[in-house]
N, C-alpha and C. Protein backbone atom coordinates (compact mmCIF):
# COMPACT_ATOMS: atom_id res chain seq x y z
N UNK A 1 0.85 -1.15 0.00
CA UNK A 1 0.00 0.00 0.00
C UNK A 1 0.90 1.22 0.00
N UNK A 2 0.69 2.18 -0.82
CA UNK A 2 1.19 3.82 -0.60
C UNK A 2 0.39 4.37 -0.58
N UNK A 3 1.13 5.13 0.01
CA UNK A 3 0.37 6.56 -0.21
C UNK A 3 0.97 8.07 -0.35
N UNK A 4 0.42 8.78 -1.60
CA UNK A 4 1.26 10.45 -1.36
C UNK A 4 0.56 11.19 -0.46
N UNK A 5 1.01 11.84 0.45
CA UNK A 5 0.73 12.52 1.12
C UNK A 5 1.12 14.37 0.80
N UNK A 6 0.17 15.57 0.97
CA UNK A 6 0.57 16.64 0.64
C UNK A 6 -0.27 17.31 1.84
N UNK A 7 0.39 18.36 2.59
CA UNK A 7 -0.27 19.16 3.39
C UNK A 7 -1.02 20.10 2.26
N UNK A 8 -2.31 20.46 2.91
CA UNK A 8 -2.84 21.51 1.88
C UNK A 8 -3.76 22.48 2.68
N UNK A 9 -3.43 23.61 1.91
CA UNK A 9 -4.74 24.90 2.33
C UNK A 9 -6.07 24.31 2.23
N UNK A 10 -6.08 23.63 1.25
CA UNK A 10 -7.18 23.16 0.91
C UNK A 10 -7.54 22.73 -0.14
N UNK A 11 -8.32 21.27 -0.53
CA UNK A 11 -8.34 20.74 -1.50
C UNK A 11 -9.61 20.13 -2.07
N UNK A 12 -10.37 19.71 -3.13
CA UNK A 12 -11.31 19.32 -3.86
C UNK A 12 -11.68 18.18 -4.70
N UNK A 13 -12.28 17.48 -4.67
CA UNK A 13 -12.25 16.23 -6.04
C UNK A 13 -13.87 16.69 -6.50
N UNK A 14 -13.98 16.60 -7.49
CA UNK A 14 -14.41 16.94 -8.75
C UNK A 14 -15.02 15.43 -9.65
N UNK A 15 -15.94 14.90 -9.77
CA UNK A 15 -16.42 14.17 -11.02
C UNK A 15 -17.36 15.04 -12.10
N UNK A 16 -16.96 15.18 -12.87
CA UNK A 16 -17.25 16.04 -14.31
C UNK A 16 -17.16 17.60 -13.19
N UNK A 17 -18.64 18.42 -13.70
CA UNK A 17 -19.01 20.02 -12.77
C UNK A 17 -19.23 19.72 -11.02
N UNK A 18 -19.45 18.16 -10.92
CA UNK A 18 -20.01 18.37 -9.49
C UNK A 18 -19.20 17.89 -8.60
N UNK A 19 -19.12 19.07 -7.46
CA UNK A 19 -17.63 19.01 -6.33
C UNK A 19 -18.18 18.00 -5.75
N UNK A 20 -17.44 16.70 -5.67
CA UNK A 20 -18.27 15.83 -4.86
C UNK A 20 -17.51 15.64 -3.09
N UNK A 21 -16.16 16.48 -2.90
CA UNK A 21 -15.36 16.43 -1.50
C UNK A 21 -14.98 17.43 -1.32
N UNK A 22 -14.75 18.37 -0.67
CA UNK A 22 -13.47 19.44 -0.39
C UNK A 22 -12.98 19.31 1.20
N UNK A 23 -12.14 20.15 1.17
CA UNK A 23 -11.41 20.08 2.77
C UNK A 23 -10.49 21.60 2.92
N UNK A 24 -10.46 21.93 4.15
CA UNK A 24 -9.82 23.05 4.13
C UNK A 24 -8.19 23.00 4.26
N UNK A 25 -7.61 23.03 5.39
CA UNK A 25 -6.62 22.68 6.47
C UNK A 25 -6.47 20.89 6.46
N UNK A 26 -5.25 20.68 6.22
CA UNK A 26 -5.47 18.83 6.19
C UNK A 26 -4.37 18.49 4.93
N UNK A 27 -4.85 17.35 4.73
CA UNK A 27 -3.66 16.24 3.81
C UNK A 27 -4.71 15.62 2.78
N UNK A 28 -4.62 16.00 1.68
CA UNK A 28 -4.84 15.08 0.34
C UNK A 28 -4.00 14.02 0.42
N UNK A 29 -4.16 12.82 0.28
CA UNK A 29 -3.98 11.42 0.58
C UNK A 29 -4.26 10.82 -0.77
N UNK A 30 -3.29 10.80 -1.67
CA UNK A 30 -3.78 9.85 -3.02
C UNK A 30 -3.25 8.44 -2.56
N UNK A 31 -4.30 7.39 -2.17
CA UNK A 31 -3.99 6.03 -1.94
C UNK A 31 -4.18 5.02 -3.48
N UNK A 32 -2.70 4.14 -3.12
CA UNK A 32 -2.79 3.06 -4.08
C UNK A 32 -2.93 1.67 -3.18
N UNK A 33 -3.59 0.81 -3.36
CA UNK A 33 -3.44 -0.41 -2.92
C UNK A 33 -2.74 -1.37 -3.94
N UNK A 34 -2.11 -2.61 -3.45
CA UNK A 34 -1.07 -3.20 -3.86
C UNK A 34 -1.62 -4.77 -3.66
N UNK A 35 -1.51 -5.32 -4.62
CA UNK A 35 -1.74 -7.07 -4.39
C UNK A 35 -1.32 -7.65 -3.31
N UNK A 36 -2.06 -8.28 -2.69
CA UNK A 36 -1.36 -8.68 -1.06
C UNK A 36 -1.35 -7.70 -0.23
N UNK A 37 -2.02 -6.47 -0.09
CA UNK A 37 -1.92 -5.75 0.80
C UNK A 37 -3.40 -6.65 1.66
N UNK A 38 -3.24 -6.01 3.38
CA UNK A 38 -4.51 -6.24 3.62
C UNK A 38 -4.84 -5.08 5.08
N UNK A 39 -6.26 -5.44 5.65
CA UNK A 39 -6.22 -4.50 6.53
C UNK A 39 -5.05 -4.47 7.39
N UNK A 40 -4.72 -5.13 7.95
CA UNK A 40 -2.98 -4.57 8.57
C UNK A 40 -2.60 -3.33 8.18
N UNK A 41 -2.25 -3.63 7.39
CA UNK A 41 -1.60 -2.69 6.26
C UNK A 41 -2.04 -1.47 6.17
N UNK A 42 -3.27 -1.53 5.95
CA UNK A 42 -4.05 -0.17 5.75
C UNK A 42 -4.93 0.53 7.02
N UNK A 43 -4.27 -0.62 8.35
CA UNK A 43 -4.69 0.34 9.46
C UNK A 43 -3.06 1.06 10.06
N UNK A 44 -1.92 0.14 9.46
CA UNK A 44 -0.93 0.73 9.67
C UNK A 44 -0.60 1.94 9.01
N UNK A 45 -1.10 1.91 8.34
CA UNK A 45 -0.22 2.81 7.06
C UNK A 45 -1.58 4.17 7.28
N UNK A 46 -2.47 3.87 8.08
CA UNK A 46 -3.36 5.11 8.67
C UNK A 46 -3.22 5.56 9.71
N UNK A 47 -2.43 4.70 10.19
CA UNK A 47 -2.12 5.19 12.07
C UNK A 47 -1.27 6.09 11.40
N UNK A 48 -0.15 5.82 10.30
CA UNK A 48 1.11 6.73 9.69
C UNK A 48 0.54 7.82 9.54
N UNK A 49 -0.46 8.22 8.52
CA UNK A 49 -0.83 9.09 8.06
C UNK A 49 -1.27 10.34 9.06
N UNK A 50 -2.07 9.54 9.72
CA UNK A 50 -2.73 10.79 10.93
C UNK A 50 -1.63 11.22 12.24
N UNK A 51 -0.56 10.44 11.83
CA UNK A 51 0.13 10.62 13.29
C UNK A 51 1.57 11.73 12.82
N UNK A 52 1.25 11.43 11.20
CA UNK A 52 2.96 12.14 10.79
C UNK A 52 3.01 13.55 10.87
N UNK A 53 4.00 14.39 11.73
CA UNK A 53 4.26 15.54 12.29
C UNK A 53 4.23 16.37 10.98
N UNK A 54 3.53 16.77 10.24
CA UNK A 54 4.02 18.09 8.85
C UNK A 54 3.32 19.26 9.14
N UNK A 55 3.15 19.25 10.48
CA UNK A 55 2.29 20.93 10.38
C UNK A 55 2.98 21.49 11.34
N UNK A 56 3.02 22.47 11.29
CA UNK A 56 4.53 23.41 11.99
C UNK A 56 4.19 23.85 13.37
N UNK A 57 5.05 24.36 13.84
CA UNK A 57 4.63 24.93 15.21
C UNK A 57 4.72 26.33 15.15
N UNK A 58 4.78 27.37 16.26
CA UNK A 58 5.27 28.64 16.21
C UNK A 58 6.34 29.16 15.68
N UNK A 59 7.13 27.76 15.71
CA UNK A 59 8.78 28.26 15.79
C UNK A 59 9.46 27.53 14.11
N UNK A 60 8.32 26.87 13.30
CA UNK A 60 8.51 26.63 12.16
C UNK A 60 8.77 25.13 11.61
N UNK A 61 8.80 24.37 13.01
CA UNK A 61 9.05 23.14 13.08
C UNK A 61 8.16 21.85 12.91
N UNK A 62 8.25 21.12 12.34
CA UNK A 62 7.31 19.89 12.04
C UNK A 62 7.23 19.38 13.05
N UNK A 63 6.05 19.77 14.37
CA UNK A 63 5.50 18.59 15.22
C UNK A 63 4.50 18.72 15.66
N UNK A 64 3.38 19.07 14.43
CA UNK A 64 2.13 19.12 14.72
C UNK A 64 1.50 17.63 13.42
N UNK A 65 0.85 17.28 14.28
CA UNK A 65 0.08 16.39 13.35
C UNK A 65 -1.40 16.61 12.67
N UNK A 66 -1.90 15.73 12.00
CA UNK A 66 -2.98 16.21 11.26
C UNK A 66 -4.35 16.48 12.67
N UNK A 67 -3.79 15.72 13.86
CA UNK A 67 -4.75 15.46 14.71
C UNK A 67 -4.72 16.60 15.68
N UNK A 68 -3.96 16.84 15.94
CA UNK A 68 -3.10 18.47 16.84
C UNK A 68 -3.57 19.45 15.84
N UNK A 69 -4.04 19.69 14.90
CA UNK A 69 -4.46 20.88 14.16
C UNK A 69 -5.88 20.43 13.82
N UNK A 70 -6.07 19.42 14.11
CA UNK A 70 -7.68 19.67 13.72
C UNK A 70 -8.12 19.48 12.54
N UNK A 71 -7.50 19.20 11.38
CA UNK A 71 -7.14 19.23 10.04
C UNK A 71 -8.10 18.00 9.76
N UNK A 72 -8.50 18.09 8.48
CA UNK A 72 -9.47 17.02 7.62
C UNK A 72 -8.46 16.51 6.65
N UNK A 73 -9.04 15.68 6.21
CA UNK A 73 -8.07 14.64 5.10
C UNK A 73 -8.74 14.24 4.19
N UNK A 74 -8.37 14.51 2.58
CA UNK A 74 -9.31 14.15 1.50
C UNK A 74 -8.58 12.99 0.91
N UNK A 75 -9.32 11.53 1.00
CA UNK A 75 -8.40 10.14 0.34
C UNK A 75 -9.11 10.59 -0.74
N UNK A 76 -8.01 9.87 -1.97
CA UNK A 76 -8.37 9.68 -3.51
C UNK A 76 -7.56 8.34 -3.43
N UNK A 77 -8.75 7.73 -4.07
CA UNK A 77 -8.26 6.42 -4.49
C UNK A 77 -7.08 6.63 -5.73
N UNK A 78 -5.82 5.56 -5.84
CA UNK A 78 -5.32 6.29 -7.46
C UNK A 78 -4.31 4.76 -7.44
N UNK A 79 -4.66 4.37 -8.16
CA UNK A 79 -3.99 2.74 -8.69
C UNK A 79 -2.89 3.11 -9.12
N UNK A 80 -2.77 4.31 -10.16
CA UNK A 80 -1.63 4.61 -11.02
C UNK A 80 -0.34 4.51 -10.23
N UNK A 81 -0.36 4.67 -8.69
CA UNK A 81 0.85 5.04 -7.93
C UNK A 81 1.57 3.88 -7.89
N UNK A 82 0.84 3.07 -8.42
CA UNK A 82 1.67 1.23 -8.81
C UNK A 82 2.20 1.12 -9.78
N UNK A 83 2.10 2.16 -11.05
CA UNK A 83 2.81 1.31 -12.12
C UNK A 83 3.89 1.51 -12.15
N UNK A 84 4.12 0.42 -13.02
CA UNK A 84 5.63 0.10 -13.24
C UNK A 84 6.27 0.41 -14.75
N UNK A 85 7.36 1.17 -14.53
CA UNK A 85 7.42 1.87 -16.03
C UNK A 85 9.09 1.94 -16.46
N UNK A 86 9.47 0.09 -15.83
CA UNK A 86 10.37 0.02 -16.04
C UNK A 86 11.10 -0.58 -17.26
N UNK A 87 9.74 -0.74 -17.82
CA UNK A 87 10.16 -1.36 -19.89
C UNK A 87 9.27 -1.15 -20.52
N UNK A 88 9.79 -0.32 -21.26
CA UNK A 88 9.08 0.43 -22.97
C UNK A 88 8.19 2.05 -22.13
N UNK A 89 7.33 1.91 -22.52
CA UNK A 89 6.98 2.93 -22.61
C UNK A 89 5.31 3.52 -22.20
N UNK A 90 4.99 2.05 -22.02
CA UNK A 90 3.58 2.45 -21.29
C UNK A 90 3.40 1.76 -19.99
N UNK A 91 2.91 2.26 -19.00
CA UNK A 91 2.62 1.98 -17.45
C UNK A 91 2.04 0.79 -17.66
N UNK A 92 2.63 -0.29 -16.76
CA UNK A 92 1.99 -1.59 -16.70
C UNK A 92 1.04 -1.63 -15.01
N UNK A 93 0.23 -1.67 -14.83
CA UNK A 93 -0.22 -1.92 -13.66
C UNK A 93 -0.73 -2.98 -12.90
N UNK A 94 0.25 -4.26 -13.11
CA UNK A 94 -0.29 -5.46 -12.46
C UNK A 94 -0.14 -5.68 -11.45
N UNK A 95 0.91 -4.74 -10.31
CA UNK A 95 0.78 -4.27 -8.91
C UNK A 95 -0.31 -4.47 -8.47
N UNK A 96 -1.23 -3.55 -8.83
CA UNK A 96 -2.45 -2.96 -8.29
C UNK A 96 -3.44 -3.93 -8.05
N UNK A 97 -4.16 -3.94 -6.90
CA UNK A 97 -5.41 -4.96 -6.43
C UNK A 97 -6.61 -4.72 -7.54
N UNK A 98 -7.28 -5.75 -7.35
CA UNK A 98 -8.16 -5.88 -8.16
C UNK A 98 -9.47 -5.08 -7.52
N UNK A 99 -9.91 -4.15 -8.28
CA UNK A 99 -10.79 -3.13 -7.84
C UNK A 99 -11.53 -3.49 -6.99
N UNK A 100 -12.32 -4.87 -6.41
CA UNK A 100 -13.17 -4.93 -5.59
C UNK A 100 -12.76 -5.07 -4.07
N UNK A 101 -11.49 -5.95 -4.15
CA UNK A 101 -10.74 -5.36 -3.11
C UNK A 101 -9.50 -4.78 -2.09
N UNK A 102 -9.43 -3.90 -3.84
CA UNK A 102 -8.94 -2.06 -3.42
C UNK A 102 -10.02 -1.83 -2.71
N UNK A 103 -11.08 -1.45 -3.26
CA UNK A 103 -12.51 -0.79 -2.58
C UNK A 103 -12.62 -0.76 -1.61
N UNK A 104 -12.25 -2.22 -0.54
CA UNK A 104 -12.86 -2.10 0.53
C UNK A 104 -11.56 -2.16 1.56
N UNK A 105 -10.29 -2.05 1.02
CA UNK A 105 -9.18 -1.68 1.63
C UNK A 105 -9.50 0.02 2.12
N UNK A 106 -9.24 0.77 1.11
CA UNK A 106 -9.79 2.07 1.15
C UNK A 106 -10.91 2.57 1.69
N UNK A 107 -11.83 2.08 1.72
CA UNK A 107 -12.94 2.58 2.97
C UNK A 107 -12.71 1.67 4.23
N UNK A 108 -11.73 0.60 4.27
CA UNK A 108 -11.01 0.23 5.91
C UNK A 108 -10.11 1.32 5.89
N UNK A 109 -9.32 2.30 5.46
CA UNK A 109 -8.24 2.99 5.74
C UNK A 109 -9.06 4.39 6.00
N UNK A 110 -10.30 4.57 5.07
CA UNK A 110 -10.23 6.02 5.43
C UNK A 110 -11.59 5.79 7.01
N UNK A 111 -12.11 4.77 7.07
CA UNK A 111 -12.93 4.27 8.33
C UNK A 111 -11.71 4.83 9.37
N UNK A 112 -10.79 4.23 9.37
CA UNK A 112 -9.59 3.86 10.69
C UNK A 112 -9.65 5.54 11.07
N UNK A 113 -9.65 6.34 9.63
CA UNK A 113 -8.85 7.94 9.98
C UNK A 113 -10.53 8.33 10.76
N UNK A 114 -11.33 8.17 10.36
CA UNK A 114 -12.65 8.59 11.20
C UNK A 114 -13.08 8.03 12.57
N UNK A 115 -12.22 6.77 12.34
CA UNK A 115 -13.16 6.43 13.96
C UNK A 115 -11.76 7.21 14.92
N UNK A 116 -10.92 7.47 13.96
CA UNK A 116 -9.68 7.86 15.13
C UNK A 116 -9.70 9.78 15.23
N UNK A 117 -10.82 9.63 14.69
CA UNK A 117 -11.50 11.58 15.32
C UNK A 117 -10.40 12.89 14.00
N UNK A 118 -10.51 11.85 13.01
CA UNK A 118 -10.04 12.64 11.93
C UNK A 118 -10.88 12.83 10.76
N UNK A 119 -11.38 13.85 9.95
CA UNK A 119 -12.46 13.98 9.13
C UNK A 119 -11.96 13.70 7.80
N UNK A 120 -12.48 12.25 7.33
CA UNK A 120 -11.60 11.84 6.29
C UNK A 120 -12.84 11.78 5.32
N UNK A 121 -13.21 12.36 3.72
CA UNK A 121 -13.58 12.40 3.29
C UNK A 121 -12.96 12.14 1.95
N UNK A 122 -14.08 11.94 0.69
CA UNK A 122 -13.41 10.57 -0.10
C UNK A 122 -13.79 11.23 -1.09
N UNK A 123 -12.96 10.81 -2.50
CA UNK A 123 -13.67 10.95 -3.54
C UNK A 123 -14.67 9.85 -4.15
N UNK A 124 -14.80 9.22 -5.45
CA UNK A 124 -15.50 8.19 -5.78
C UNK A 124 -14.55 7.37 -6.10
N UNK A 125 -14.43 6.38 -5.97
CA UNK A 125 -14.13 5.04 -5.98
C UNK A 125 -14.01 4.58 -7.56
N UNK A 126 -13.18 4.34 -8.34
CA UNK A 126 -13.03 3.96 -9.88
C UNK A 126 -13.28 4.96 -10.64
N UNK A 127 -13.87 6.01 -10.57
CA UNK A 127 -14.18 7.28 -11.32
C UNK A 127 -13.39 7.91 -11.90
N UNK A 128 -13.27 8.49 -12.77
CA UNK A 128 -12.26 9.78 -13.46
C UNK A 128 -12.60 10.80 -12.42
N UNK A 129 -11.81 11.35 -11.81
CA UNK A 129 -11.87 12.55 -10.93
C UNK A 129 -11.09 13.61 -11.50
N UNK A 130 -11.36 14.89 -11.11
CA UNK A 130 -10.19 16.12 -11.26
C UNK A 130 -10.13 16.49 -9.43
N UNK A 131 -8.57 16.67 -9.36
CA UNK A 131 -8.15 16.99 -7.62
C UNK A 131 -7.38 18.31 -7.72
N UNK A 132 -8.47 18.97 -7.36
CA UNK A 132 -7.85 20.62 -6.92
C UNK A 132 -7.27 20.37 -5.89
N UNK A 133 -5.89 21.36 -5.33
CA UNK A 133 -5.65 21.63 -4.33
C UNK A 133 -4.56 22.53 -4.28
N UNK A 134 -4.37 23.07 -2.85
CA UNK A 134 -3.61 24.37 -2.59
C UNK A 134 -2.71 23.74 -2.01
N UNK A 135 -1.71 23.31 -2.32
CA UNK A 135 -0.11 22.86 -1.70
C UNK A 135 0.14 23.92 -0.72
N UNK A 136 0.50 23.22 0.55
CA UNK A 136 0.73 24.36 1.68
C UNK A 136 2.51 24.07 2.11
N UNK A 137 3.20 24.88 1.58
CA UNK A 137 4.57 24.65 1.68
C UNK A 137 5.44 24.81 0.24
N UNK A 138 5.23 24.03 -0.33
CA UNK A 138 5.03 22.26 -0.27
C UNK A 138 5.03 21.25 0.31
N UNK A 139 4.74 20.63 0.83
CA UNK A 139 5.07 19.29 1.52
C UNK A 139 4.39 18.72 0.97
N UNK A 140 4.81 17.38 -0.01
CA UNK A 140 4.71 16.04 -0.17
C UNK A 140 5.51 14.90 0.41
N UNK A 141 4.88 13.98 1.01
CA UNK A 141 5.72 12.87 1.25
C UNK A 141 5.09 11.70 1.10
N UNK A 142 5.99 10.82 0.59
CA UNK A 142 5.30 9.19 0.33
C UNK A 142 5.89 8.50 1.33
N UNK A 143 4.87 7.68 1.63
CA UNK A 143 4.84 6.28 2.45
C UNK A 143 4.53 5.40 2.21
N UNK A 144 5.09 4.29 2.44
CA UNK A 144 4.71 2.87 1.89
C UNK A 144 4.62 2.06 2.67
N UNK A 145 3.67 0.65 3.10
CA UNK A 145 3.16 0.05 4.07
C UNK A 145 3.27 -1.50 3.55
């Protein structure tokens, strides 16, 4: 399982005109699930997420977490973060779980961030999405589980 992680001002997912998520303050979370991943995995790799220090303090320093600020979290499902594009020229993605259960990996991961008092809101599940968002820093970081 990965995941990119980006602190953001604030961010959006989009299917065609209609905003179907936004978030203000928080972490856009593009999750990939991985063959053989299982809930383990994706309660570990959520304890990671909500617990990792990227929001600053007074003094400029990373040791605030998403949970210490109060911050919401928008998951996007995104398979692509699996491929493999290490011969020729087009993304192979046989990494990636088989959509039915990705599906329910991903609503165990973004469940874990809600029952653990974090406002995790989702885009749609297999959809073409568009993901607005306001990079706060920058900070991106990937994790892998």
């Amino acid at each position: 399982m990965i995941a990119v992680i980006q602190r953001v001002a604030e961010a959006k997912v989009c299917t065609g005109v209609q905003i179907v998520s936004s978030i203000g303050t928080g972490l856009l979370i593009l999750l990939g699930v991985k063959k053989g991943d299982d809930e383990i995995r994706a309660k570990r790799l959520a304890e990671r997420c909500m617990n990792l220090r990227v929001f600053e303090d007074d003094h400029g320093k990373f040791n605030y977490s998403i949970k210490d600020v109060s911050g919401e979290a928008l998951v996007v499902s995104q398979f692509t973060l699996l491929a493999d594009v290490s011969r020729g020229r087009r993304p192979s993605f046989t990494e990636a779980e088989e959509p039915r259960l990705a599906e329910r990996l991903y609503e165990v991961f973004t469940g874990i961030l809600n029952d653990s008092g974090v406002v995790a809101k989702t885009g749609v599940f297999g959809e073409r999405m568009s993901v607005t968002l306001v990079n706060d820093g920058p900070v991106t970081i990937i994790l892998e589980e």
